[in-house]
Protein backbone atom coordinates (compact mmCIF):
# COMPACT_ATOMS: atom_id res chain seq x y z
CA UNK A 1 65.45 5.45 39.73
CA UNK A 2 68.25 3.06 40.94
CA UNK A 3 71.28 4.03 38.23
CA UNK A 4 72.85 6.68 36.85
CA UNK A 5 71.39 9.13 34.67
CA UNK A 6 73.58 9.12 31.52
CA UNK A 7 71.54 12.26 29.99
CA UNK A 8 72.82 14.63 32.20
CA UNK A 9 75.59 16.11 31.18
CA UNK A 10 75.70 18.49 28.18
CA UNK A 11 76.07 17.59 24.36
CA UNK A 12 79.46 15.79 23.95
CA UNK A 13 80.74 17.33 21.02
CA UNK A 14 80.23 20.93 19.24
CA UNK A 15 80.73 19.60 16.15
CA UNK A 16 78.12 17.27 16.35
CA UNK A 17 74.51 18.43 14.67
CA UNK A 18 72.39 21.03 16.94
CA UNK A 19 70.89 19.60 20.00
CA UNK A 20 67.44 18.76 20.17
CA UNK A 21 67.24 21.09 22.87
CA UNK A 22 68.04 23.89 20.95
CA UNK A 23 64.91 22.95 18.08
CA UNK A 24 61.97 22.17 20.44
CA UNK A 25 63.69 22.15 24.43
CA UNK A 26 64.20 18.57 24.61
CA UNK A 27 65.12 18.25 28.16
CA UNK A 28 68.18 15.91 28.15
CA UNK A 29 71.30 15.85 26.26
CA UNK A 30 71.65 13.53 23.14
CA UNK A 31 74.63 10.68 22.76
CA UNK A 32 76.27 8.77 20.01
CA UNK A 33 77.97 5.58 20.30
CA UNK A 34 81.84 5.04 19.93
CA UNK A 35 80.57 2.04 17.92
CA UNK A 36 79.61 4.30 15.29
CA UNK A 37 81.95 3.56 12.43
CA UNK A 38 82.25 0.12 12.70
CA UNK A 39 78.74 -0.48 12.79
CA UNK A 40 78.68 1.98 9.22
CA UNK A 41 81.13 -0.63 8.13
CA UNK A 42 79.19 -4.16 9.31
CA UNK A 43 76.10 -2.33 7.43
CA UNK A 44 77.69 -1.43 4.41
CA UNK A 45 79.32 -4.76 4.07
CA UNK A 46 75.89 -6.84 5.19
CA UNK A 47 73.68 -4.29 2.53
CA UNK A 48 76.25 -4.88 0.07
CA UNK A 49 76.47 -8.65 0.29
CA UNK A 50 72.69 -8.96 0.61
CA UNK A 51 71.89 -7.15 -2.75
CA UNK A 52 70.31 -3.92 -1.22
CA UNK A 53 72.77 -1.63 -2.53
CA UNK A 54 74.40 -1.20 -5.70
CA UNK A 55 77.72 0.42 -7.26
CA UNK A 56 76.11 2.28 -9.78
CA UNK A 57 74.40 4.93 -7.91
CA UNK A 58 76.10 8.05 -6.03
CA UNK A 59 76.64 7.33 -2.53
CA UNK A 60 73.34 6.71 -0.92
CA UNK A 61 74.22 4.87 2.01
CA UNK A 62 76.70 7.53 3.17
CA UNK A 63 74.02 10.18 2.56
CA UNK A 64 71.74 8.70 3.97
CA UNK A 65 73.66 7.58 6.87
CA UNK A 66 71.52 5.36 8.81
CA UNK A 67 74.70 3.87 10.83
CA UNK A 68 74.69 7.06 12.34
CA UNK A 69 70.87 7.10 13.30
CA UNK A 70 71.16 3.88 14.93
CA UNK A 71 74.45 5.03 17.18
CA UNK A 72 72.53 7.71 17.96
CA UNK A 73 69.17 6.55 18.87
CA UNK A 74 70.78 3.40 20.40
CA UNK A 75 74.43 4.41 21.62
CA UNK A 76 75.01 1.69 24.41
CA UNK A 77 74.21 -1.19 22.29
CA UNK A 78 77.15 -3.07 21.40
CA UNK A 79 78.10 -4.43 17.75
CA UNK A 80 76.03 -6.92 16.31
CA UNK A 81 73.22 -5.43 17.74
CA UNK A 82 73.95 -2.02 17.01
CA UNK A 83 74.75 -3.34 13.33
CA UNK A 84 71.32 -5.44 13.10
CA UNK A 85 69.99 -2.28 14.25
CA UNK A 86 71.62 -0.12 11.56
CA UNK A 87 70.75 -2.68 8.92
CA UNK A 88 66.69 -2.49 10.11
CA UNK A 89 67.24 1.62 9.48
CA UNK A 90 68.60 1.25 6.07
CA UNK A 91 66.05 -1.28 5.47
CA UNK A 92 63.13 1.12 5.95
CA UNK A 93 64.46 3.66 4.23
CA UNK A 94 65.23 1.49 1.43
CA UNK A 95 60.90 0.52 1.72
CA UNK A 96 60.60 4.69 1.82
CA UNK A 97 61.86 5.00 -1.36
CA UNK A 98 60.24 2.15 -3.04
CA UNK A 99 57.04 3.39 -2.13
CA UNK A 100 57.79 6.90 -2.77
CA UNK A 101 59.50 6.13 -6.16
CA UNK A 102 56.18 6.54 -8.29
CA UNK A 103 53.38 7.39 -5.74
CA UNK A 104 50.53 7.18 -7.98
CA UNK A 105 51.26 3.46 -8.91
CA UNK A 106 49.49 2.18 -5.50
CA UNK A 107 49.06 -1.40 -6.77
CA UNK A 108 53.07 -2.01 -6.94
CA UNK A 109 53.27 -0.57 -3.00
CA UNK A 110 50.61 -2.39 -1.81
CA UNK A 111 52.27 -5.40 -3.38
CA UNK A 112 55.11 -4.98 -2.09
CA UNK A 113 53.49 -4.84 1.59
CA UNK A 114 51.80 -7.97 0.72
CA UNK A 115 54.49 -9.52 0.08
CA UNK A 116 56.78 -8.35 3.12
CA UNK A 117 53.47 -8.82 5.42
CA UNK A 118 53.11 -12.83 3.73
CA UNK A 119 57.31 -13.05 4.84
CA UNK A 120 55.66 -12.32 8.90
CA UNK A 121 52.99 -15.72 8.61
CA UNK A 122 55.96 -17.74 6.21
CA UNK A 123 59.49 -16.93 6.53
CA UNK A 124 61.34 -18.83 3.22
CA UNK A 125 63.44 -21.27 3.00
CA UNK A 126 65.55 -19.56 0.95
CA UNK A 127 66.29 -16.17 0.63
CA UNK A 128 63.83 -14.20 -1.88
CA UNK A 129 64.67 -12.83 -5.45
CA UNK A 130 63.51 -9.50 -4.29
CA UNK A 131 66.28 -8.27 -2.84
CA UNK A 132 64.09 -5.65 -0.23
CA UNK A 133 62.43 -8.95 1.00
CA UNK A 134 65.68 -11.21 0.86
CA UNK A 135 67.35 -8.24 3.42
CA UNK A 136 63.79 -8.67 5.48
CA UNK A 137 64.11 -12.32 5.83
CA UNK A 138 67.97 -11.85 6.80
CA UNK A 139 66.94 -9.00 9.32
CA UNK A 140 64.46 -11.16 10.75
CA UNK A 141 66.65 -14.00 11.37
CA UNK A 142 69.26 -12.14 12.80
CA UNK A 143 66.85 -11.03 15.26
CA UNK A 144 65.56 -14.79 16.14
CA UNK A 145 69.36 -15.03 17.45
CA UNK A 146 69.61 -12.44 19.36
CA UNK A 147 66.21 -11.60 21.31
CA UNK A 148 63.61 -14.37 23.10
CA UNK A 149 60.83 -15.63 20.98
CA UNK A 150 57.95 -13.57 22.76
CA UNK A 151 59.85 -10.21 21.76
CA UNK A 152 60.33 -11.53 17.99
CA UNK A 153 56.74 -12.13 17.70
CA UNK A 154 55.86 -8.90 19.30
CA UNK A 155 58.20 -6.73 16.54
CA UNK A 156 56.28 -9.06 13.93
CA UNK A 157 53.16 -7.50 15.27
CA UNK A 158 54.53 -4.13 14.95
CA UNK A 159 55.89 -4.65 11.82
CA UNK A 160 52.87 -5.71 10.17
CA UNK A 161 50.87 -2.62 11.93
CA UNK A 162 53.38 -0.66 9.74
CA UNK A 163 52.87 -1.80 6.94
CA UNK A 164 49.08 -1.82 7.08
CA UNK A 165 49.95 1.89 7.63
CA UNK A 166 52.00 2.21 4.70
CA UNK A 167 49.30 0.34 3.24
CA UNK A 168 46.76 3.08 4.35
CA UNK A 169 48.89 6.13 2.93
CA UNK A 170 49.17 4.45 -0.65
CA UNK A 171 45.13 3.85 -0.64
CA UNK A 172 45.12 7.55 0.24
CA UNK A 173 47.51 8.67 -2.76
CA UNK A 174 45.43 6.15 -5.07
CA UNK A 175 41.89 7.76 -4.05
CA UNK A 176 43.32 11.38 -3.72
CA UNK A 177 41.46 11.84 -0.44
CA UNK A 178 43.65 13.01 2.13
CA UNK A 179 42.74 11.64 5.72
CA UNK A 180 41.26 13.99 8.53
CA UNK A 181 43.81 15.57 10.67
CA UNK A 182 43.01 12.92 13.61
CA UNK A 183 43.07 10.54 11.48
CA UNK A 184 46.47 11.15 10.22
CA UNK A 185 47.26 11.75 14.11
CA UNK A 186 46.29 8.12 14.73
CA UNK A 187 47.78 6.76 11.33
CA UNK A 188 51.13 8.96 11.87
CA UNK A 189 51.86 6.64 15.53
CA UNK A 190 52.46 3.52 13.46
CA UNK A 191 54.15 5.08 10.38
CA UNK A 192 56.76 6.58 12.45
CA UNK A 193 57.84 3.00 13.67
CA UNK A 194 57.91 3.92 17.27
CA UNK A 195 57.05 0.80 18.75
CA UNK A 196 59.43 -0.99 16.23
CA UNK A 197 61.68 1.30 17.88
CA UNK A 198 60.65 0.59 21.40
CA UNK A 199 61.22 -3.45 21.06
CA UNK A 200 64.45 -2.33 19.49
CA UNK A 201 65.65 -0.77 22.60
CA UNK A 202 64.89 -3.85 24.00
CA UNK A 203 66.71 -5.65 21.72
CA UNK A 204 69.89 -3.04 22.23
CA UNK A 205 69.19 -3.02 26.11
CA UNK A 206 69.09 -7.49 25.81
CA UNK A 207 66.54 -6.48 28.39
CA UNK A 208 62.80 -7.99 27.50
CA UNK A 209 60.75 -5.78 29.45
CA UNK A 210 57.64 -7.37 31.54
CA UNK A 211 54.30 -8.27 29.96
CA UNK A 212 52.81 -6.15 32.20
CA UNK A 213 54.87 -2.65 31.16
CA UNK A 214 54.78 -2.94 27.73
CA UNK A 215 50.94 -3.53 27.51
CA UNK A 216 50.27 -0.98 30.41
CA UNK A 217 48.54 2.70 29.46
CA UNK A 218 51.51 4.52 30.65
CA UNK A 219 54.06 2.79 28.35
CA UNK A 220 51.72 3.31 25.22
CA UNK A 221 51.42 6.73 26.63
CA UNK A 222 55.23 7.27 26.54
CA UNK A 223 55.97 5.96 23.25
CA UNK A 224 52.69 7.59 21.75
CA UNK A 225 54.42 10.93 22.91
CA UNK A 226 57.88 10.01 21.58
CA UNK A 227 55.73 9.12 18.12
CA UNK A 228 54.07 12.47 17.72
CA UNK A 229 57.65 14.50 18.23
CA UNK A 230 59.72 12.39 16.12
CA UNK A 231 57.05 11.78 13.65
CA UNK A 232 55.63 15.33 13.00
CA UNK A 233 59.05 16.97 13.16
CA UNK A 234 59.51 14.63 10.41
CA UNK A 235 57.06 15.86 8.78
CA UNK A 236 58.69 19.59 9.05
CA UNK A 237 62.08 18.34 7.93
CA UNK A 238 60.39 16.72 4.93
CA UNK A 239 58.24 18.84 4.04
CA UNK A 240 59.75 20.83 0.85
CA UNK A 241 59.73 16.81 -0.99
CA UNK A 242 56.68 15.96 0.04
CA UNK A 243 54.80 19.10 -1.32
CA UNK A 244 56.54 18.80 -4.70
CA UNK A 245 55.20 15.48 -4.93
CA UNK A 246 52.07 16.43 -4.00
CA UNK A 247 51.94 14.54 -1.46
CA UNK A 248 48.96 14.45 1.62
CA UNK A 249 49.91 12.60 4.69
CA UNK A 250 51.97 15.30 6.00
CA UNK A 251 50.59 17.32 9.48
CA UNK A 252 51.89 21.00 7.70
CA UNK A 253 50.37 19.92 4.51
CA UNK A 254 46.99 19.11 6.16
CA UNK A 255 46.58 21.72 8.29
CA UNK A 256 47.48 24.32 5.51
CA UNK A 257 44.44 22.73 3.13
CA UNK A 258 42.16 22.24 5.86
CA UNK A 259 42.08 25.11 7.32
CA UNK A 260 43.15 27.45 4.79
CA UNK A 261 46.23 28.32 6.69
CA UNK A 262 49.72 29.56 4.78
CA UNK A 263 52.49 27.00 4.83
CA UNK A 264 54.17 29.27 7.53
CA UNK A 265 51.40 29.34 9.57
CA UNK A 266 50.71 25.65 9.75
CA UNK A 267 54.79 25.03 10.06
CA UNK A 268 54.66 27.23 13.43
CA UNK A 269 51.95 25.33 14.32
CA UNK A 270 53.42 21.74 13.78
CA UNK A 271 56.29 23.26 16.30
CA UNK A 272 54.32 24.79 18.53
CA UNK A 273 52.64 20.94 19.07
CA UNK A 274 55.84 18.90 18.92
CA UNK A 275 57.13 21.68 21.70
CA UNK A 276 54.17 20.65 23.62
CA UNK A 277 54.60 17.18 23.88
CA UNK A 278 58.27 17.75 24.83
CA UNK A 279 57.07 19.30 27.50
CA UNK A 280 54.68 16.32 28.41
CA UNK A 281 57.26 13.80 27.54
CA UNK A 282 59.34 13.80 31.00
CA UNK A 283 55.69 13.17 32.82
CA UNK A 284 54.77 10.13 30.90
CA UNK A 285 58.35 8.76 31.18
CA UNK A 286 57.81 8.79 35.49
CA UNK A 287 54.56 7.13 35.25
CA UNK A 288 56.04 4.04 32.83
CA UNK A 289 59.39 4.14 36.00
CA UNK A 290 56.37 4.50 38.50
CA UNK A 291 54.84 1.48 36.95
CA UNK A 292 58.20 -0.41 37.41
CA UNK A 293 58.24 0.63 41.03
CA UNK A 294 54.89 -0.43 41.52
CA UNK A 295 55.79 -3.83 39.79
CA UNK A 296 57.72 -5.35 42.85
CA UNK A 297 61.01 -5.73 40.10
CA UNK A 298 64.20 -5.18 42.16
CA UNK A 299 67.82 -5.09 42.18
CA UNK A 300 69.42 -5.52 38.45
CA UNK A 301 66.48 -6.57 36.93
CA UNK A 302 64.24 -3.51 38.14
CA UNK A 303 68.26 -1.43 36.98
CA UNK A 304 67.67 -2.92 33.39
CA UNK A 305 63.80 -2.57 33.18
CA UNK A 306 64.36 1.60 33.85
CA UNK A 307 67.48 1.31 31.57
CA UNK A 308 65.12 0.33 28.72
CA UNK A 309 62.39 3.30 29.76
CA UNK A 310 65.27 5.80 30.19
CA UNK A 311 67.23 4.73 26.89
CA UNK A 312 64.18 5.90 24.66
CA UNK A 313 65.15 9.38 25.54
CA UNK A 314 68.59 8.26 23.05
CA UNK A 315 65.96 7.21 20.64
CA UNK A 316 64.31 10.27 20.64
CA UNK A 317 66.93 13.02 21.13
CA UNK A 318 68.92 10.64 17.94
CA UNK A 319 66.35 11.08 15.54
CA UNK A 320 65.90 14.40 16.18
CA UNK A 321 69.71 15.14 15.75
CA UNK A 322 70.16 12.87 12.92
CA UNK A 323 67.07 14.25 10.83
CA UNK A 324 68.83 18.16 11.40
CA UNK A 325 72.18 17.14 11.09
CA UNK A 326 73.46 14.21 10.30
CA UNK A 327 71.36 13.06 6.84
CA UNK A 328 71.06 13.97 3.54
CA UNK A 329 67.71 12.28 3.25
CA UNK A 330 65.83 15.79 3.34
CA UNK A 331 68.19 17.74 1.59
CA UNK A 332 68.23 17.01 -2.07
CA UNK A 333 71.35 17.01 -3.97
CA UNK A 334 75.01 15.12 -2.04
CA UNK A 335 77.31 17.43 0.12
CA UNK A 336 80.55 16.40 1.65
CA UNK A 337 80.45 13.90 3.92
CA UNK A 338 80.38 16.19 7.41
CA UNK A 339 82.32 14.96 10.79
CA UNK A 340 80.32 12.15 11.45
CA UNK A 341 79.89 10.61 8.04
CA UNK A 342 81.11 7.77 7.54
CA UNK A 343 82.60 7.23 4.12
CA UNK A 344 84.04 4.10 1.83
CA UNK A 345 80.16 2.76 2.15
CA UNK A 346 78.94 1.11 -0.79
CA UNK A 347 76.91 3.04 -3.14
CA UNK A 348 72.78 1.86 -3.02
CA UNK A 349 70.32 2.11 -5.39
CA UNK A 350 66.63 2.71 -3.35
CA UNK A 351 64.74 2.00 -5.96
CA UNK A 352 66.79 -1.47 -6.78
């Protein structure tokens, strides 16, 4: 590699959430951005004025705290991107809980994909009543201004892959048939919005990587490992809501009815795979820097190219850290906000 490696040195602060290193052996230290409050404060005030949240519920966007996943996933980005960023996080998780809200009424979450997907092909003139697909239209703008065309329409793609995966899980809940465990593999990759998160480390980078990395094996390689560890130990973290509600696209949850494992069993199980792809994770990462050697990319623009490759580590090691540590999301009832919370944020409503 030609720059520094900014993973190096140890965990910056002890009163930060448990390293990733410490769940699964994550080999590199995670980061959070300086940025972190203020971008808390340009989401609040952007989910606030757009209609997403709402006074009369108990602090959901502090709970939740998706300012913090984004300075951690992302922690050299700079403010706005860093706030667009924060503002595509809440945004999700907003979706999450519309589609979770009443699980067995399919028909209103597939709608609600078919309306976000029809927003890809024809953004509005104006912004929509709705206000989950008003934000969407905003997000999406905000993007146009920030990142070249090509990458826009390749985080449309990805988008839309999404939500035909959402798509998938709510056919599943409607039917009661549970997928196989390879399909829910394959189907877990694009729920977990890992190449939504690639592009955005693009966007955070302002580095558009080459045609010919991001539709190489080795790339979809890397970010299909970073999928599988982020997405399966959210299915861990998750786990206690997801059985009350009866819920079958979960890896624990599968494995324990397929197999006729106990919960505990298939739980140490789930670990003892997302363990193993940490462990593969370092190798697929040189093969995508390989790839940019081999590419004939040099000076600053090969610099930023491995930048981008070498910042998904941030987005991995962040997710980790924030689903242990930093959110309520999994948790159940409010605590006190903890030494990275930021609070003052305007109360939401995810089911508004």
């Amino acid at each position: 590699m030609t720059q520094q490696d900014p993973h190096s040195a140890a965990d910056v602060d002890a009163t930060r959430p448990p390293s990733p290193s410490h769940l699964y052996g994550l080999p590199f230290a995670g980061r959070i951005s300086p940025l972190a409050a203020e971008a808390g404060q340009a989401n609040g005030r952007w989910a606030s004025s757009i209609g997403l949240v709402r006074s009369d519920r108990a602090s959901w966007l502090a709970d939740c705290a998706p300012h913090l996943a984004a300075a951690r996933m992302y922690p050299d980005a700079e403010v706005p991107r860093l706030a667009l960023i924060a503002g595509y996080l809440t945004w999700f998780f907003l979706l999450d809980d519309r589609l979770d809200h009443d699980p067995a009424d399919s028909t209103a979450s597939v709608r609600s994909l078919v309306n976000l997907a029809a927003l890809l092909d024809h953004p509005p003139p104006t912004a929509p009543p709705d206000p989950l697909l008003g934000a969407f239209a905003d997000l999406r703008r905000r993007t146009r201004e920030l990142v070249p065309r090509t990458l826009a329409q390749r985080l449309d793609a990805h988008l839309r892959q999404v939500f035909d995966a959402f798509a998938t899980e709510a056919g599943h809940r409607r039917d009661g048939r549970p997928p196989s465990e390879s399909e829910y593999v394959a189907l877990r990759r694009r729920t977990s919005c890992a190449w939504i998160f690639a592009d955005l480390a693009e966007l955070a980078q302002d580095t558009e990587v080459l045609p010919l990395l991001h539709a190489s094996a080795d790339y979809h390689a890397q970010v299909a490992c970073a999928a599988d560890i982020a997405g399966w130990d959210n299915d861990l973290v998750s786990l206690a809501r997801e059985t009350a509600r009866n819920e079958g696209d979960n890896l624990v949850i599968l494995l324990s009815r397929n197999r006729g494992w106990s919960p505990e069993r298939a739980r140490e199980e789930v670990a003892r795979r997302i363990r193993q792809r940490v462990r593969e994770y370092p190798a697929a990462e040189q093969r995508t820097l390989a790839r940019i050697a081999a590419s004939g990319l040099n000076g600053p623009e090969r610099t930023r190219h491995e930048g981008v490759i070498v910042s998904f580590r941030d987005v991995l090691s962040g997710v980790l850290a924030w689903n242990h540590g930093d959110t309520l999301r999994f948790t159940g009832p409010p605590a006190a906000p903890g030494p990275h919370r930021m609070g003052g944020t305007p109360d939401a409503d995810p089911r508004s």
